[in-house]
C-alpha atoms as a PDB file:
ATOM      1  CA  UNK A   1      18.212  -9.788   2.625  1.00  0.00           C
ATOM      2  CA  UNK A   2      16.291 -10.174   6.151  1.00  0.00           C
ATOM      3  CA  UNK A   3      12.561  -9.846   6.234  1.00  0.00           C
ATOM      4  CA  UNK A   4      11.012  -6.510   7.789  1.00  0.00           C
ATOM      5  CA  UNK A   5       8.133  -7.280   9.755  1.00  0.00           C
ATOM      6  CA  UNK A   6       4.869  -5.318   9.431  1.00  0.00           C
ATOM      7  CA  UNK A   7       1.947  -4.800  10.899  1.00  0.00           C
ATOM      8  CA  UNK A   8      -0.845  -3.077  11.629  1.00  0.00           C
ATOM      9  CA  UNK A   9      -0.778  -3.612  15.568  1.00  0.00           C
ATOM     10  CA  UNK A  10       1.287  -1.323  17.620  1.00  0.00           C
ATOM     11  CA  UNK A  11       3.558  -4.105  19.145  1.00  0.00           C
ATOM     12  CA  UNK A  12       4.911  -7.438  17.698  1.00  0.00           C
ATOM     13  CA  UNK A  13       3.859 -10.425  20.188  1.00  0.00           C
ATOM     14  CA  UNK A  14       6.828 -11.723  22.139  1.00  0.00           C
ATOM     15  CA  UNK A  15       9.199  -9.096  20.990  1.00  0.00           C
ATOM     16  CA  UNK A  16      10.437  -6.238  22.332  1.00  0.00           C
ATOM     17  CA  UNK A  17      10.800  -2.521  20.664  1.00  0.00           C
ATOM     18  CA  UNK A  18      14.424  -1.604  21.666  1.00  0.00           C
ATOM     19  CA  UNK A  19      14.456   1.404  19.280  1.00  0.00           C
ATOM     20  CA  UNK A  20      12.155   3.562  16.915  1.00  0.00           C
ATOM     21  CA  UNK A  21      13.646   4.939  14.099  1.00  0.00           C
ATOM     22  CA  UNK A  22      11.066   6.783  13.130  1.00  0.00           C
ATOM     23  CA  UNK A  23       7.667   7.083  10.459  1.00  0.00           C
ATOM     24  CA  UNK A  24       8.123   5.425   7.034  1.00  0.00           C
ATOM     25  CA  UNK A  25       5.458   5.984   4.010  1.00  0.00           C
ATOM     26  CA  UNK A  26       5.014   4.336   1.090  1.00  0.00           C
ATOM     27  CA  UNK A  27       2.918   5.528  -1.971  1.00  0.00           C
ATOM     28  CA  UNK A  28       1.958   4.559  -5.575  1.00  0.00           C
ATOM     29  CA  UNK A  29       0.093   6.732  -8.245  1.00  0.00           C
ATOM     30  CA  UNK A  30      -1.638   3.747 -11.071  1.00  0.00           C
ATOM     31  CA  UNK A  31      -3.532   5.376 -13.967  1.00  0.00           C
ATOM     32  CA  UNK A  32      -6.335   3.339 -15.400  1.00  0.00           C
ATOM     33  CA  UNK A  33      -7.567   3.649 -18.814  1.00  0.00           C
ATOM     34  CA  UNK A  34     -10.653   4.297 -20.492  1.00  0.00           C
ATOM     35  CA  UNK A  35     -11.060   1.128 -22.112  1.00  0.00           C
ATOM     36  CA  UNK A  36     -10.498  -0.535 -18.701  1.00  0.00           C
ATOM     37  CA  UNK A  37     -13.037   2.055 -17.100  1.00  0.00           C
ATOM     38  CA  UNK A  38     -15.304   1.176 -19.607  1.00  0.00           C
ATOM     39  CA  UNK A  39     -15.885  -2.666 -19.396  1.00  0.00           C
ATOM     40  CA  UNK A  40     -15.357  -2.275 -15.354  1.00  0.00           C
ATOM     41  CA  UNK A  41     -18.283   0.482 -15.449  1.00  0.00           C
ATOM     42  CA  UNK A  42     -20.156  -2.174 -17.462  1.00  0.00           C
ATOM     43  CA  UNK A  43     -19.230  -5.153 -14.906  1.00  0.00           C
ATOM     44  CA  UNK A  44     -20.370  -3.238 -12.153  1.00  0.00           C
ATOM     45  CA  UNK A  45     -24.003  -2.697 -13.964  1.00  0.00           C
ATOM     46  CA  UNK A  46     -24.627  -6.346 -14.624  1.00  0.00           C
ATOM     47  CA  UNK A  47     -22.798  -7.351 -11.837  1.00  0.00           C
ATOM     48  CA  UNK A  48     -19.149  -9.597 -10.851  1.00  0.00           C
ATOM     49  CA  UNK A  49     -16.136  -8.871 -10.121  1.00  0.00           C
ATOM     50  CA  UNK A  50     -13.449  -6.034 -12.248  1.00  0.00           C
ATOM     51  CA  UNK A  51     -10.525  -8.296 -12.708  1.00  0.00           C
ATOM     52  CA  UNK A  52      -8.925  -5.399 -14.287  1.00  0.00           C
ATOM     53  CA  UNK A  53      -9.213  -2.921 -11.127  1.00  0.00           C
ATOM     54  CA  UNK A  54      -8.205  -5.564  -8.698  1.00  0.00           C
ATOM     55  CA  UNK A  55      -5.322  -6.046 -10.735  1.00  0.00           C
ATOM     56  CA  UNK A  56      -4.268  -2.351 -10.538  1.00  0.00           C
ATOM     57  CA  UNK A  57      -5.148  -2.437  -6.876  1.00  0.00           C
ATOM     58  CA  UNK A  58      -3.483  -5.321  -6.315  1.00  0.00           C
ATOM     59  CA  UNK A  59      -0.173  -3.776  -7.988  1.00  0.00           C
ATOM     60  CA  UNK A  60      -0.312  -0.591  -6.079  1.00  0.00           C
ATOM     61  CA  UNK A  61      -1.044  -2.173  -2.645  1.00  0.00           C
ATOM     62  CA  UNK A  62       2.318  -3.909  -3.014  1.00  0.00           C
ATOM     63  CA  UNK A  63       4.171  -0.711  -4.844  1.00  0.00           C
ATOM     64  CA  UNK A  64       3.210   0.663  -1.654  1.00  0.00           C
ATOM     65  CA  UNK A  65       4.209  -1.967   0.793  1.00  0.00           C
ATOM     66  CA  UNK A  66       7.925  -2.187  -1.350  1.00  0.00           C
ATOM     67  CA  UNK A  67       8.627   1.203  -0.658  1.00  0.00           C
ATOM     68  CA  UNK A  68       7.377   1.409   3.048  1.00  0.00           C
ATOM     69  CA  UNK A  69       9.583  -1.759   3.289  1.00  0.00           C
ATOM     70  CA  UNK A  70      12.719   0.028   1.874  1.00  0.00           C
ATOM     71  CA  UNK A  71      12.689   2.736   3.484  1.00  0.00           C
ATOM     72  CA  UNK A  72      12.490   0.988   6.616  1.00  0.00           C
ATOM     73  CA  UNK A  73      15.424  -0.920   5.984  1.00  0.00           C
ATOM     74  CA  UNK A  74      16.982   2.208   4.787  1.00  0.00           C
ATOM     75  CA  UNK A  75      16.600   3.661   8.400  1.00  0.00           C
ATOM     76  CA  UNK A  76      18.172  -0.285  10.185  1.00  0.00           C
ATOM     77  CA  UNK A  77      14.544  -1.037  11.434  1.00  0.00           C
ATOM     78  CA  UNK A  78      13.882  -4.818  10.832  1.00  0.00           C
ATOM     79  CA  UNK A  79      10.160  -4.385  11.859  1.00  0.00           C
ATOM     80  CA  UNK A  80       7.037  -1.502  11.113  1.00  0.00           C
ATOM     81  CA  UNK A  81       4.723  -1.308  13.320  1.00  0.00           C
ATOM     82  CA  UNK A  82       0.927   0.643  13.216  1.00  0.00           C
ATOM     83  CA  UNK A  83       1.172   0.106   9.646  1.00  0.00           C
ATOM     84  CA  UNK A  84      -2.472   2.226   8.420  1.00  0.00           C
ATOM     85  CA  UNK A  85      -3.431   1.523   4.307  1.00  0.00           C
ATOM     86  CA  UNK A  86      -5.110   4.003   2.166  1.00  0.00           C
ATOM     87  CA  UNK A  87      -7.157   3.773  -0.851  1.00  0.00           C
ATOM     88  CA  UNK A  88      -7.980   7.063  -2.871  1.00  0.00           C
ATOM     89  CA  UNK A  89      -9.415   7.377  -6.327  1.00  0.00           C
ATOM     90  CA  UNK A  90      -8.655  10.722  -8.108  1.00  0.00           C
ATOM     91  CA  UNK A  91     -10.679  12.028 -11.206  1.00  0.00           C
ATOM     92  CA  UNK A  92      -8.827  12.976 -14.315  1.00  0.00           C
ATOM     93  CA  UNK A  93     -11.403  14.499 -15.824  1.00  0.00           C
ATOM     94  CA  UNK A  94     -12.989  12.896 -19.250  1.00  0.00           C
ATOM     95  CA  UNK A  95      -9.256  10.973 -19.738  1.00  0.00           C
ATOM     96  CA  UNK A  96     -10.265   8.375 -16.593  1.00  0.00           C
ATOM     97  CA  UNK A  97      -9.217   8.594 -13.329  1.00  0.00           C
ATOM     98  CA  UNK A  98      -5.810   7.687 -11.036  1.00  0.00           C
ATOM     99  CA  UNK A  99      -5.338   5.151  -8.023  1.00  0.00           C
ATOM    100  CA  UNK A 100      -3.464   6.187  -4.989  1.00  0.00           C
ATOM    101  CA  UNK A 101      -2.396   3.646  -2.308  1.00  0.00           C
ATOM    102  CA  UNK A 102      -0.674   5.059   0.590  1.00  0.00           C
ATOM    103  CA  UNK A 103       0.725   3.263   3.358  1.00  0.00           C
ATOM    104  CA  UNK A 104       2.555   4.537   7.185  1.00  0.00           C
ATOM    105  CA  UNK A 105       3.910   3.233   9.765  1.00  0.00           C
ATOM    106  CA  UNK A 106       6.359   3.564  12.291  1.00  0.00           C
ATOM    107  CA  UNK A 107      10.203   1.667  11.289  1.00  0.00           C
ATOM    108  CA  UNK A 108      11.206   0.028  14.922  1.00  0.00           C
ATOM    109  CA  UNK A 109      14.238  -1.897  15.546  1.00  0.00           C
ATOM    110  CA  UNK A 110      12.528  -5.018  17.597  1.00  0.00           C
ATOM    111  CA  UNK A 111      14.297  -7.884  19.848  1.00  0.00           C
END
């Protein structure tokens, strides 16, 4: 399977666009638990790093980036350009909270 090329610049250094294909998106929804909320709520009050949330950030970002990529490859683009990343944390209520990652761009066919 070929590599798609992404990036967040709007043109690829000593290639050429020779087609757009069109805007691809790529999202992921990660619940984190209470427990995790917890002892990262605690970390953050006596200071260090949450292993646990960089984890589950770390996951998203590339659930994200896999489905951006697919869908790109979907359309025959082998590169995305003006790729933007989105981080969004959405309360739950009492039962914790949800991660969104969210990534565009625009699936080009480059030479």
């Amino acid at each position: 399977m070929t590599a798609i090329i992404i990036t967040t610049t709007p043109a690829i250094e000593g290639r050429s666009i020779a087609e757009y294909k069109g805007v691809v998106t790529g999202e992921a929804i990660l619940g984190t638990n209470i427990f995790r909320d917890l002892f990262a709520g605690i970390r953050d009050i006596v200071g260090g790093r949450s292993a646990s949330y960089e984890e589950v950030l770390r996951n998203a970002r590339e659930t994200a980036f896999r489905e951006l990529e697919d869908q790109a490859r979907h359309l025959g683009a082998n590169a995305v350009v003006g790729v933007d990343i989105d981080y969004e944390n959405i309360s739950t209520g009492s039962s914790g909270s949800m991660l969104m990652v969210s990534v565009s761009g625009t699936a080009v066919v480059v030479r």
